[in-house]
C-alpha atoms as a PDB file:
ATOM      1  CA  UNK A   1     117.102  89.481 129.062  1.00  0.00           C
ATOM      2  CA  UNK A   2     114.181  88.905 126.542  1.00  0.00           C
ATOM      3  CA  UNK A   3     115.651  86.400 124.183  1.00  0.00           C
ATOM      4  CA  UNK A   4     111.960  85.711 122.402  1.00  0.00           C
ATOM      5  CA  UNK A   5     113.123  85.170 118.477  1.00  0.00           C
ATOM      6  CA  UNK A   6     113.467  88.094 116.192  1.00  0.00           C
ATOM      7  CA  UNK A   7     111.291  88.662 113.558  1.00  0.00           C
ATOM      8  CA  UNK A   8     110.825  91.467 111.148  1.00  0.00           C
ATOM      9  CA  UNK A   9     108.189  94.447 111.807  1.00  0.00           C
ATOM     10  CA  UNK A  10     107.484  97.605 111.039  1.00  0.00           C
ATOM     11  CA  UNK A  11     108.942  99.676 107.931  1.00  0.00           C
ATOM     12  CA  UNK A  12     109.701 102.967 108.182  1.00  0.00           C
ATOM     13  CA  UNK A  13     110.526 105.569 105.246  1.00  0.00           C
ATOM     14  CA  UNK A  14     112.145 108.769 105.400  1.00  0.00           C
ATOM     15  CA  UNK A  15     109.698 111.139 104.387  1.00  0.00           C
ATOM     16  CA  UNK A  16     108.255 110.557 108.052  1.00  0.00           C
ATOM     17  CA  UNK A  17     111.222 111.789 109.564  1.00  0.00           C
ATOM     18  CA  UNK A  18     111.871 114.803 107.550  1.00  0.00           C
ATOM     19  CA  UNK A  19     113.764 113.377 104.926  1.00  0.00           C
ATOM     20  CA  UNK A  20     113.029 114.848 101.455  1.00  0.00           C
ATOM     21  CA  UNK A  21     113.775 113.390  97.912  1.00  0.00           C
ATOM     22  CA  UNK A  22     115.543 116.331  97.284  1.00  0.00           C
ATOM     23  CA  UNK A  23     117.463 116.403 100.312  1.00  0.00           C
ATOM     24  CA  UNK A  24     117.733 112.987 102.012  1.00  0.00           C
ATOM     25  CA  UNK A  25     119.593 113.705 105.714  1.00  0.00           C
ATOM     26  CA  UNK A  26     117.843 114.748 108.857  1.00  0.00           C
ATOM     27  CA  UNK A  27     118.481 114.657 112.724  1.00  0.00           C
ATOM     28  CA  UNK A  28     116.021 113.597 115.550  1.00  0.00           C
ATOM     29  CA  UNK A  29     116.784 113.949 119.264  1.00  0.00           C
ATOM     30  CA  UNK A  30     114.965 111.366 121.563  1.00  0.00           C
ATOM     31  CA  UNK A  31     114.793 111.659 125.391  1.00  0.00           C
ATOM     32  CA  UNK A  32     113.299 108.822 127.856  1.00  0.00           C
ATOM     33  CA  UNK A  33     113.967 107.176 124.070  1.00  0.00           C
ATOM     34  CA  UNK A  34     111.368 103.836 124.752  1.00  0.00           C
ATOM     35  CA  UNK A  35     111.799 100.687 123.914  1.00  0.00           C
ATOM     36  CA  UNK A  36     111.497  99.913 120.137  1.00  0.00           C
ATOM     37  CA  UNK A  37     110.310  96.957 118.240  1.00  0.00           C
ATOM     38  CA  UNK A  38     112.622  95.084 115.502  1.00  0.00           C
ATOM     39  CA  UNK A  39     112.024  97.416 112.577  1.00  0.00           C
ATOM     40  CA  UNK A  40     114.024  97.998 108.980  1.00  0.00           C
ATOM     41  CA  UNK A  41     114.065 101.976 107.352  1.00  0.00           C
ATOM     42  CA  UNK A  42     114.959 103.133 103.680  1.00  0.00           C
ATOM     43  CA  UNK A  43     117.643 104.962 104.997  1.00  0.00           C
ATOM     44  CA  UNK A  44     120.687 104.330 107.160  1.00  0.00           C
ATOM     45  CA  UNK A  45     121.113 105.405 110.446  1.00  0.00           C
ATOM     46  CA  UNK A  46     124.067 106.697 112.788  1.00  0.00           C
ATOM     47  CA  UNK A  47     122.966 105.954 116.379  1.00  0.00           C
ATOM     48  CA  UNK A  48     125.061 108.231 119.470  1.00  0.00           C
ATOM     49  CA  UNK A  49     124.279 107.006 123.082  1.00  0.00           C
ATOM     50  CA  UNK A  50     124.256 110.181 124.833  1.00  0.00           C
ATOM     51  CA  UNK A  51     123.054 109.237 128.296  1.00  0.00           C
ATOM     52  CA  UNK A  52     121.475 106.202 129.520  1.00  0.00           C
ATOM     53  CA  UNK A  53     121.390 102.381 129.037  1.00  0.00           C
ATOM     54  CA  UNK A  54     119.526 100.105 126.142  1.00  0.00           C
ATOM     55  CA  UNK A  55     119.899  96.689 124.044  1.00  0.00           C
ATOM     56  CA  UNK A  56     120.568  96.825 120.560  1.00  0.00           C
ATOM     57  CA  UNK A  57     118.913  94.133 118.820  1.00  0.00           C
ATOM     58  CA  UNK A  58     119.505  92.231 115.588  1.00  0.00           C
ATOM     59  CA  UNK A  59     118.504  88.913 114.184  1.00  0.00           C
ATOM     60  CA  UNK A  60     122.127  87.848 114.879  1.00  0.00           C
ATOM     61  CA  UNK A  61     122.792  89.996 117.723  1.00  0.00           C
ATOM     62  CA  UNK A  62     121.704  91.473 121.312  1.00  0.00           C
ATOM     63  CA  UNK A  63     124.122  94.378 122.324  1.00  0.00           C
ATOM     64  CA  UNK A  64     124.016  96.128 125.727  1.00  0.00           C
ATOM     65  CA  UNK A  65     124.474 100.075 124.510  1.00  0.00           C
ATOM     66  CA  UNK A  66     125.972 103.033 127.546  1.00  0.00           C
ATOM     67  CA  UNK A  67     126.824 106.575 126.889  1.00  0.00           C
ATOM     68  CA  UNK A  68     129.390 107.222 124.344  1.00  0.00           C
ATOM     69  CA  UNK A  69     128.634 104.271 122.231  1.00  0.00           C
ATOM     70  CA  UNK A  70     127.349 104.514 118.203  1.00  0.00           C
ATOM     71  CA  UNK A  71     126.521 102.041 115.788  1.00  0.00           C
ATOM     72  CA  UNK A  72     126.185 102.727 112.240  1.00  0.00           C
ATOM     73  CA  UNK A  73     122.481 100.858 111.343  1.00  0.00           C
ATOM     74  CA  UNK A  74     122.944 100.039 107.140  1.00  0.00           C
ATOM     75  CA  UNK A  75     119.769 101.356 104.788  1.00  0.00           C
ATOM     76  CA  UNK A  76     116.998  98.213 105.018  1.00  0.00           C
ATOM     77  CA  UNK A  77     119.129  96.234 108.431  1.00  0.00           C
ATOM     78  CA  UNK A  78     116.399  94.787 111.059  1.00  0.00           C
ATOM     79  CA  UNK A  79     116.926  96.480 114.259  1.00  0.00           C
ATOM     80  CA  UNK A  80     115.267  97.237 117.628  1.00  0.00           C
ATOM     81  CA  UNK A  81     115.722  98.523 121.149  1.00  0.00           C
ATOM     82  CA  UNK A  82     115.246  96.885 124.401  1.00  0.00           C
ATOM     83  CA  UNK A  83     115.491  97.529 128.153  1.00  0.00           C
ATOM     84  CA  UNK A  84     115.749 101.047 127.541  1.00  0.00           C
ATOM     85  CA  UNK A  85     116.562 102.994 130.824  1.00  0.00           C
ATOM     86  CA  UNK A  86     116.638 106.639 130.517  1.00  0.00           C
ATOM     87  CA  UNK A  87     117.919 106.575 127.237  1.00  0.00           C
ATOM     88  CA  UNK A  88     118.845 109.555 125.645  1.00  0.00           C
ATOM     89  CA  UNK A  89     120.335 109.550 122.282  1.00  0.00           C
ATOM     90  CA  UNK A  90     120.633 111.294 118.943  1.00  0.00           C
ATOM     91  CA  UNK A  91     119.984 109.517 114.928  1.00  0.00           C
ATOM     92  CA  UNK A  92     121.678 111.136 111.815  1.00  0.00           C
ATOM     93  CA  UNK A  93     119.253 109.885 109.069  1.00  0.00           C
ATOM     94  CA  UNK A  94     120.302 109.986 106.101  1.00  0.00           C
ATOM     95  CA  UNK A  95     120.337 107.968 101.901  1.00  0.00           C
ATOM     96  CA  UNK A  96     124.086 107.376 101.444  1.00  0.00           C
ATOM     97  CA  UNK A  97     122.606 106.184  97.839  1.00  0.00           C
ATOM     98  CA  UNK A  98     121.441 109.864  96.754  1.00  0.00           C
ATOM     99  CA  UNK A  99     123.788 111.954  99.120  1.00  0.00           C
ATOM    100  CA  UNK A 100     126.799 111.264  96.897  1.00  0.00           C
ATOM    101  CA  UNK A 101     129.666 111.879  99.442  1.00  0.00           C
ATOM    102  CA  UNK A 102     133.284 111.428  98.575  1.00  0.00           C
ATOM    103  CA  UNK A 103     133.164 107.901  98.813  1.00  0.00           C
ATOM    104  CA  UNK A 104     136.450 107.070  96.845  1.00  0.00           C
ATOM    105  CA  UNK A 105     138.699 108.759  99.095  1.00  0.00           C
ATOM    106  CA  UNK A 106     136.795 107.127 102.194  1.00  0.00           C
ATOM    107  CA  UNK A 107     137.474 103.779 101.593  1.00  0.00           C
ATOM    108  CA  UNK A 108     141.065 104.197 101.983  1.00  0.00           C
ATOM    109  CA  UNK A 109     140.305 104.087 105.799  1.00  0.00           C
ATOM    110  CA  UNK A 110     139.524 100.559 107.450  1.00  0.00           C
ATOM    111  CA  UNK A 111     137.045 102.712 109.754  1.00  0.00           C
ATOM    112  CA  UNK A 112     134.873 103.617 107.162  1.00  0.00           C
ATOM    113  CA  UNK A 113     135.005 100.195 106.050  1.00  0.00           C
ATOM    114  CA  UNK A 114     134.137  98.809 109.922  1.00  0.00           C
ATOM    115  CA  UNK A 115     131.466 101.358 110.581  1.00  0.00           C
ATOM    116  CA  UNK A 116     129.621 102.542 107.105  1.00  0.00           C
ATOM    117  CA  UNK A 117     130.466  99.474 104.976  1.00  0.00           C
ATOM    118  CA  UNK A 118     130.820  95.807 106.726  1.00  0.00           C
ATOM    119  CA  UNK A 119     127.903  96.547 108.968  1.00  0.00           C
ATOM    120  CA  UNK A 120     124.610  93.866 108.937  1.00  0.00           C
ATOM    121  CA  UNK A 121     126.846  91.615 105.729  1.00  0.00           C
ATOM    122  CA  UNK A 122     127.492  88.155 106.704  1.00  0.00           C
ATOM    123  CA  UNK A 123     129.646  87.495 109.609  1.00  0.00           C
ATOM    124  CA  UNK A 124     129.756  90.958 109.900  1.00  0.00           C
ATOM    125  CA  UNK A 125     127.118  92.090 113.086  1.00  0.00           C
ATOM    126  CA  UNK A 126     126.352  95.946 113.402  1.00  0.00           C
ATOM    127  CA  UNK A 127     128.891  96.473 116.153  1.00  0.00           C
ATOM    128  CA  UNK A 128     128.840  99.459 118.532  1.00  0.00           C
ATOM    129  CA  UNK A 129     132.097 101.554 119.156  1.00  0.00           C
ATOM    130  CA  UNK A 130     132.517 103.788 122.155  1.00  0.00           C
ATOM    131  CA  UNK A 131     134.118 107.188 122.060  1.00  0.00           C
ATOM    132  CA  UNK A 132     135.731 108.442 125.155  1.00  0.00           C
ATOM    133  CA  UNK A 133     134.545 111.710 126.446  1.00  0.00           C
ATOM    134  CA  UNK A 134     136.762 114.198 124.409  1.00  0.00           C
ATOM    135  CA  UNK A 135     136.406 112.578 121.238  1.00  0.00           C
ATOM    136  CA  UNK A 136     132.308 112.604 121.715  1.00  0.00           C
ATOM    137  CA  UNK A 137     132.605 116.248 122.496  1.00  0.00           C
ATOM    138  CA  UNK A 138     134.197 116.304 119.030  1.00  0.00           C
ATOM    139  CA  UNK A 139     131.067 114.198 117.161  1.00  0.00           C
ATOM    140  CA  UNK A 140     128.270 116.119 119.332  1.00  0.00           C
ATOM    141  CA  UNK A 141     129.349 120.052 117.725  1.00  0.00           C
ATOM    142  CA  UNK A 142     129.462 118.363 114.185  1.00  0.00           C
ATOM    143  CA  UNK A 143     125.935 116.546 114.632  1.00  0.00           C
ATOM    144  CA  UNK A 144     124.797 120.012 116.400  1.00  0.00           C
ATOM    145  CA  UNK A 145     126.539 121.854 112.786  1.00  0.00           C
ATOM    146  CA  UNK A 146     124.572 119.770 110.928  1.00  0.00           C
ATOM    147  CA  UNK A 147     121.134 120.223 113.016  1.00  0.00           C
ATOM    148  CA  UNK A 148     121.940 124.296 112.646  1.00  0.00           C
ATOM    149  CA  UNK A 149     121.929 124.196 109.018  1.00  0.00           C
ATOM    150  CA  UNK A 150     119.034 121.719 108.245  1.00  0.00           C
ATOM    151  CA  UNK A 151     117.029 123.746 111.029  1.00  0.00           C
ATOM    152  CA  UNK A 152     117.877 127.389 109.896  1.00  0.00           C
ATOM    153  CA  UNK A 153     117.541 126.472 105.899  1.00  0.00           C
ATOM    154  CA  UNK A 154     119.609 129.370 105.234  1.00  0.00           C
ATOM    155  CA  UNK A 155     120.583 129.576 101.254  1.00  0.00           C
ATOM    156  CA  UNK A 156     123.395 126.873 100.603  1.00  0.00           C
ATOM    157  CA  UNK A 157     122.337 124.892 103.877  1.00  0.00           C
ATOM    158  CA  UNK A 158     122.391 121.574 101.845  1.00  0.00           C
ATOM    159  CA  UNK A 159     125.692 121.432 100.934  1.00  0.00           C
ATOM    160  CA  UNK A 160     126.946 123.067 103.945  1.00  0.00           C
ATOM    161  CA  UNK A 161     124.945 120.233 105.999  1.00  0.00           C
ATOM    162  CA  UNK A 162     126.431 117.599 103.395  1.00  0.00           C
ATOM    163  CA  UNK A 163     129.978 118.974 103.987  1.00  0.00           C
ATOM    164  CA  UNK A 164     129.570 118.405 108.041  1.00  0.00           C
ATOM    165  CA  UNK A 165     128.103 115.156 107.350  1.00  0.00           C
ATOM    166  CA  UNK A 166     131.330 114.334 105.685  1.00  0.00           C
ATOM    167  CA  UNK A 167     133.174 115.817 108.426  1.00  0.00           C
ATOM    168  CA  UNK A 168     131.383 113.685 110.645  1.00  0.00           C
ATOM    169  CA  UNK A 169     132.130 110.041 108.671  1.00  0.00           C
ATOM    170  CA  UNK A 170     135.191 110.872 108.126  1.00  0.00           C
ATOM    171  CA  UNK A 171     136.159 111.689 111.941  1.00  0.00           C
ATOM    172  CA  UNK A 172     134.125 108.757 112.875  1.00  0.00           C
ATOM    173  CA  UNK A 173     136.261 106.759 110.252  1.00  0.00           C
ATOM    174  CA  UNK A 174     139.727 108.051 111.654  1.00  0.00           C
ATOM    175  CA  UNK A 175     138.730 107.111 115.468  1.00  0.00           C
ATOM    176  CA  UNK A 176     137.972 103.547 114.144  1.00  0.00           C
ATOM    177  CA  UNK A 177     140.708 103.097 111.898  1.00  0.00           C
ATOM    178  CA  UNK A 178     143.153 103.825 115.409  1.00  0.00           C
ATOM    179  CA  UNK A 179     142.168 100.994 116.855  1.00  0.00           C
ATOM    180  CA  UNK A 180     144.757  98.237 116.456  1.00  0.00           C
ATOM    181  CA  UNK A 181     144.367  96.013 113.740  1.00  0.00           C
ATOM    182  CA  UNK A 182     146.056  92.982 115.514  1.00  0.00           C
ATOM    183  CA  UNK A 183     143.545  93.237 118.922  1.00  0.00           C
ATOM    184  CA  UNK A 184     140.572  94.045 116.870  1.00  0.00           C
ATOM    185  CA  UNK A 185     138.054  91.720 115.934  1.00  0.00           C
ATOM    186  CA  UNK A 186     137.789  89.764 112.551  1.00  0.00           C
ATOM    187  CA  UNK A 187     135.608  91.818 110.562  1.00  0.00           C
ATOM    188  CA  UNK A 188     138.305  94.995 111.606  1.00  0.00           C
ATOM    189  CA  UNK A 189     141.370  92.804 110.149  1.00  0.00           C
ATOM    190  CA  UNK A 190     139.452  92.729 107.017  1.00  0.00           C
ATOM    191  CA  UNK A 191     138.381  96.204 107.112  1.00  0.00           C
ATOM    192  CA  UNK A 192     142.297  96.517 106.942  1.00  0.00           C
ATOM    193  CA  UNK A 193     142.865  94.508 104.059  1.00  0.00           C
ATOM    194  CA  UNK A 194     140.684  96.065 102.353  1.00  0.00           C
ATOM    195  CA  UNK A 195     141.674  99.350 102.761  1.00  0.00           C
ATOM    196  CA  UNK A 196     145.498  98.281 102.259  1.00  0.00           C
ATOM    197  CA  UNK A 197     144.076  97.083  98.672  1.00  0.00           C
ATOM    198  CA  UNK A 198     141.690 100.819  98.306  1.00  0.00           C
ATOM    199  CA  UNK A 199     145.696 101.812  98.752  1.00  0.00           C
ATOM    200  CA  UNK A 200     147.584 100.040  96.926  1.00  0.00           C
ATOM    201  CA  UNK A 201     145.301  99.585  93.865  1.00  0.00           C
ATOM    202  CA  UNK A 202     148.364 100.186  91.144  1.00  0.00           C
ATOM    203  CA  UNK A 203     150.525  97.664  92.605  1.00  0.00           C
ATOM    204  CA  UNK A 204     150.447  94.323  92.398  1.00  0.00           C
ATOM    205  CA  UNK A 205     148.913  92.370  96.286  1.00  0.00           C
ATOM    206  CA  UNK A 206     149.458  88.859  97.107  1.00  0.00           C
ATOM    207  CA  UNK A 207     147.700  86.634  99.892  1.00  0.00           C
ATOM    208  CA  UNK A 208     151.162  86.561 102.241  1.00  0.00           C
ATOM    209  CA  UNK A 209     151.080  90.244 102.283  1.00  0.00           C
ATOM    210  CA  UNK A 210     147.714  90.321 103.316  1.00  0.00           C
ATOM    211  CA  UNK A 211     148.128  87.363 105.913  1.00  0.00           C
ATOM    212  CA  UNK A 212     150.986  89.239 107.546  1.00  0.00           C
ATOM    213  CA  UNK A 213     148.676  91.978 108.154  1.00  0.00           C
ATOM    214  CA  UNK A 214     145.725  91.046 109.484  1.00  0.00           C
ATOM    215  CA  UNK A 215     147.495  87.858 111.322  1.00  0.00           C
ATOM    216  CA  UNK A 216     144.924  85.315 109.588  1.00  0.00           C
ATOM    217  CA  UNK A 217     145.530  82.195 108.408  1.00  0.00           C
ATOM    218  CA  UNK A 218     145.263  82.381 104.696  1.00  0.00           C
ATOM    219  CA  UNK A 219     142.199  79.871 104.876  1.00  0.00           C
ATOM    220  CA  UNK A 220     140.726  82.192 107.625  1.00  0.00           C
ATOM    221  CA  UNK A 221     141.218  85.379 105.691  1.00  0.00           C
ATOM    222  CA  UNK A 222     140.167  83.914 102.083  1.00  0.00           C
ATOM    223  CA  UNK A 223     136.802  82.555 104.409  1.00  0.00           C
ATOM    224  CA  UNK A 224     136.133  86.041 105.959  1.00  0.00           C
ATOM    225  CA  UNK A 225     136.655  88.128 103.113  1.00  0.00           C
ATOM    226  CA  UNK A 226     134.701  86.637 100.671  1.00  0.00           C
ATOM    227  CA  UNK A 227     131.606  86.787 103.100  1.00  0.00           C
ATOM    228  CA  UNK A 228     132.460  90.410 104.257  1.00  0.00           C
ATOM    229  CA  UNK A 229     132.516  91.647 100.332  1.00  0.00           C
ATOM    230  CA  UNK A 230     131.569  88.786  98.066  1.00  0.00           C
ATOM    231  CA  UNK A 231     134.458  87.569  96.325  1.00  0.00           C
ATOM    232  CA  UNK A 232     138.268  86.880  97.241  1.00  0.00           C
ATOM    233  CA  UNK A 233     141.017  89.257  97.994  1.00  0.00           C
ATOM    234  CA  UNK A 234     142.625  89.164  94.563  1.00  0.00           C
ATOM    235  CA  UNK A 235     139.597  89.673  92.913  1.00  0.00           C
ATOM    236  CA  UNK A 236     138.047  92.203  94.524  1.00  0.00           C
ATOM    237  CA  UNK A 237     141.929  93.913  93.905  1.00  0.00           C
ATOM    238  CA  UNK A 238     141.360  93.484  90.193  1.00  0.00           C
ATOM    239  CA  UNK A 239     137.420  94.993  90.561  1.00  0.00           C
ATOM    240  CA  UNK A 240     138.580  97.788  92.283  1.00  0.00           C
ATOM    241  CA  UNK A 241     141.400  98.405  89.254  1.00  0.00           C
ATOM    242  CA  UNK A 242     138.245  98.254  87.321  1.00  0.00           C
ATOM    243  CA  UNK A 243     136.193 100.615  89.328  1.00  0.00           C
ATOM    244  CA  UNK A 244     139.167 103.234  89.394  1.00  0.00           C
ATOM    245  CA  UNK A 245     139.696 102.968  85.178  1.00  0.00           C
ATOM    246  CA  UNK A 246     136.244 104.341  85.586  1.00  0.00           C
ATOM    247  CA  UNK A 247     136.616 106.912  87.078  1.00  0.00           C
ATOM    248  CA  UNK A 248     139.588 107.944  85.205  1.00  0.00           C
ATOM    249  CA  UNK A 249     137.890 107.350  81.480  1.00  0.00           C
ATOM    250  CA  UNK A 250     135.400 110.113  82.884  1.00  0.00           C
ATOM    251  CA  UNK A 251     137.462 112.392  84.332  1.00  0.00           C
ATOM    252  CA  UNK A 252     140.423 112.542  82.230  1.00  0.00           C
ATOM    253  CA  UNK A 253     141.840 112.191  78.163  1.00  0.00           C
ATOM    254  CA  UNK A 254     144.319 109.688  79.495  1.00  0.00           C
ATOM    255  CA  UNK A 255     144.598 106.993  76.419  1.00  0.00           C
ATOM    256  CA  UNK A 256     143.452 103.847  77.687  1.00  0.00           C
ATOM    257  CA  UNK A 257     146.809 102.187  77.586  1.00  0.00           C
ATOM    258  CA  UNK A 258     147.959 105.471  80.168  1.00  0.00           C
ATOM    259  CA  UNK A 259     144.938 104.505  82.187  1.00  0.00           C
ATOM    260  CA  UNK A 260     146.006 100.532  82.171  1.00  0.00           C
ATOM    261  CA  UNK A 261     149.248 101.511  83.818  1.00  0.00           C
ATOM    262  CA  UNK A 262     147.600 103.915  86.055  1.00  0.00           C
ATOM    263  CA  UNK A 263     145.659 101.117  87.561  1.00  0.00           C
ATOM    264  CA  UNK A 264     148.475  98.481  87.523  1.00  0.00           C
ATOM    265  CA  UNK A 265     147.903  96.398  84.579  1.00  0.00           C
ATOM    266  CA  UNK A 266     151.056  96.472  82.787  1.00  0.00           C
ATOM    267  CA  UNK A 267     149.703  95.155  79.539  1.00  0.00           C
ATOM    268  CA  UNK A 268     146.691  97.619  77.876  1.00  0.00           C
ATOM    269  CA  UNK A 269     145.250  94.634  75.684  1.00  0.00           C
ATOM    270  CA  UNK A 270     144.858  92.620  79.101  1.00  0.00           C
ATOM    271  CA  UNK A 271     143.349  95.459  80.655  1.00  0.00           C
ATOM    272  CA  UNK A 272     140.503  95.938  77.657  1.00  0.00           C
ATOM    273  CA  UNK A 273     139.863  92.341  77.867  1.00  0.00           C
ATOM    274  CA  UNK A 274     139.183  92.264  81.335  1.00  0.00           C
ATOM    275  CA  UNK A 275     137.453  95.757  81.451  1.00  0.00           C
ATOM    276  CA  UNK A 276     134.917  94.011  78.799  1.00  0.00           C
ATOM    277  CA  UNK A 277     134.509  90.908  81.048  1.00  0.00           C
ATOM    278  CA  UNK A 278     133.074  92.620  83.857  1.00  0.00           C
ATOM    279  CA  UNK A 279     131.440  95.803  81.987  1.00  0.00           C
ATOM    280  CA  UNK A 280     130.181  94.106  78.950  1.00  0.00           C
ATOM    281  CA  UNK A 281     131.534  96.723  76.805  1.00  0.00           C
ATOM    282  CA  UNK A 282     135.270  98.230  76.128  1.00  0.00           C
ATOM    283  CA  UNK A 283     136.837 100.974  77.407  1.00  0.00           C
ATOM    284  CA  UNK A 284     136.329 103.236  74.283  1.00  0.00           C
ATOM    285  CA  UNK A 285     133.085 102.362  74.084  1.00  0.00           C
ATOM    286  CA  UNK A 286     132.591 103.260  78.170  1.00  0.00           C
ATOM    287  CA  UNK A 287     133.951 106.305  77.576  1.00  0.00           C
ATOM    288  CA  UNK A 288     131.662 107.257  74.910  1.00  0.00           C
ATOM    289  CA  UNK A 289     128.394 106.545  77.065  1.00  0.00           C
ATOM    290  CA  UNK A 290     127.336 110.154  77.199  1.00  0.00           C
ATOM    291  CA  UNK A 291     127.128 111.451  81.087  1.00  0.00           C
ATOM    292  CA  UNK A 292     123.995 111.982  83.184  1.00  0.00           C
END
C-alpha cells in the first residue's frame, strides 16, 4: 500500500456536479470508478460500494472498501481513493446545510449520530459500514427513487426527492443504530449517549447512567465525548434543553415557565438565566425576533 503522506488537493463545488442553489442534492454513477486524489467538496457525500475493491483515504485513515460498504464523507472532509479495482459505486451529493431535513427527530438515533454526525471530528475517523445483501437491495431502490425524480423533474420532484432522501438517512440510521452498543467501537458508544440524552432531554442524566451504558470508564467517556461534540455530557444535556426551548418559543404560546418544565428545568427563573447565558438575550425577547 501507498502510505506517501496526505496532503490536501483539489476543491470541488457542487454546481459541477449538478447541484443547484436552489436545489442542492444530486446522484452520479461511476463505473471502472479510477483512482482519486485527496480532495475536500462543499457538499457532503454518501459513498455505496456496489461492486469492486478500493482504499478510502483520509489524513487519519487508509480503509480497504468491498461491495456493500458506505461511508458518509462530511461537507469540506479531505478524502481520496486508491487501488481502485473495478470499482463500481454510486455518490448521493447533497448540502445538509440548505436541504433542511427533519433533523430533530434524527438525532434520537445513535446511527445518525455514527454515520451523518461524528464523521471526520476528532477521534472520530469516517468509518465505512457494510450492509448485507438484502438490506443494500433496500438502499439501492431508494437511491434509484431519488435518481427518478431528480432525472424526470416532474412538478413537485424536489420535495418528493427530499422525502426519499430522508427515507434513505433514516434507514441508513436504523441499520446502524442495530448494531450493539457494547461490541461497537468508541465513537458508536458515544453515538449512544448521545442519543440516550436527544431522548431523555426533560429528565434529569447523570455520568453513572451514562457509564453503565456505553461500558466506559467515566474518565474514558468524559475524554471521548468532549472531542466527539465539544463539551461534556452534562453540558451538552443542558444545550440541547436550550436548543429544544427554541424550538418550542417558535412553534407554540406555551408561557415560558410551561416551556421550562417542558425541557426539564424545574425552576423558570433558572431556566431564563441560563437561556440568556448562552443566547445573549431572554426568552421573551427570543421569541419576539420576528421569523425569516
Amino acid at each position: 500500500m501507498n502510505d506517501s503522506p496526505i496532503q490536501a488537493g483539489l476543491h470541488f463545488s457542487g454546481q459541477e456536479f449538478g447541484l443547484s442553489d436552489e436545489f442542492p442534492l444530486g446522484i452520479v454513477r461511476h463505473q471502472q470508478h479510477p483512482d482519486k486524489e485527496i480532495h475536500t467538496h462543499d457538499f457532503a457525500e454518501l459513498v455505496i460500494v456496489y461492486h469492486g475493491t478500493t482504499t478510502h483515504v483520509t489524513p487519519g485513515n487508509q480503509v480497504r472498501l468491498k461491495p456493500g460498504d458506505l461511508l458518509v464523507v462530511p461537507k469540506g472532509a479531505s478524502h481520496g481513493y486508491r487501488e481502485s479495482h473495478n470499482l463500481t459505486l454510486v455518490n448521493v451529493m447533497y448540502d445538509p446545510d440548505r436541504l433542511h431535513l427533519p433533523e430533530s427527530d434524527l438525532r434520537r438515533l445513535p446511527g445518525y449520530h455514527v454515520l451523518f454526525l461524528m464523521g471526520g471530528r476528532p477521534g472520530c475517523e469516517i468509518c465505512p459500514m457494510h450492509l448485507e445483501q438484502s438490506r443494500l437491495d433496500v438502499i439501492a431502490r431508494i437511491v434509484e427513487r431519488i435518481e427518478r425524480e431528480i432525472s424526470g423533474g416532474a412538478p413537485g420532484y424536489m420535495a418528493m426527492a427530499l422525502a426519499h432522501l430522508s427515507q434513505l438517512i433514516v434507514q441508513l440510521s436504523r441499520y446502524c443504530s442495530a448494531a450493539e452498543t457494547a461490541d461497537g467501537r468508541p465513537h458508536q458508544r458515544i453515538a449512544a449517549a448521545i442519543s440516550h440524552i436527544e431522548n431523555n432531554i426533560e429528565r434529569d442524566i447523570n455520568l453513572t447512567e451514562l457509564t453503565e451504558l456505553t461500558h466506559l470508564s467515566a474518565s474514558s467517556l468524559l475524554r471521548a465525548f468532549k472531542a466527539a461534540v465539544g463539551m461534556p455530557p452534562m453540558e451538552y444535556h443542558l444545550h440541547q434543553r436550550i436548543r429544544r426551548s427554541c424550538r418550542y418559543l417558535r412553534t407554540t404560546d406555551f408561557s415560558v415557565t410551561q416551556i421550562a418544565y417542558r425541557v426539564g428545568f424545574h425552576d423558570g427563573s433558572y431556566f431564563s438565566r441560563q437561556f440568556k447565558k448562552r443566547m445573549q438575550m431572554t426568552p421573551t425577547q427570543y421569541r419576539d425576533i420576528p421569523a425569516l
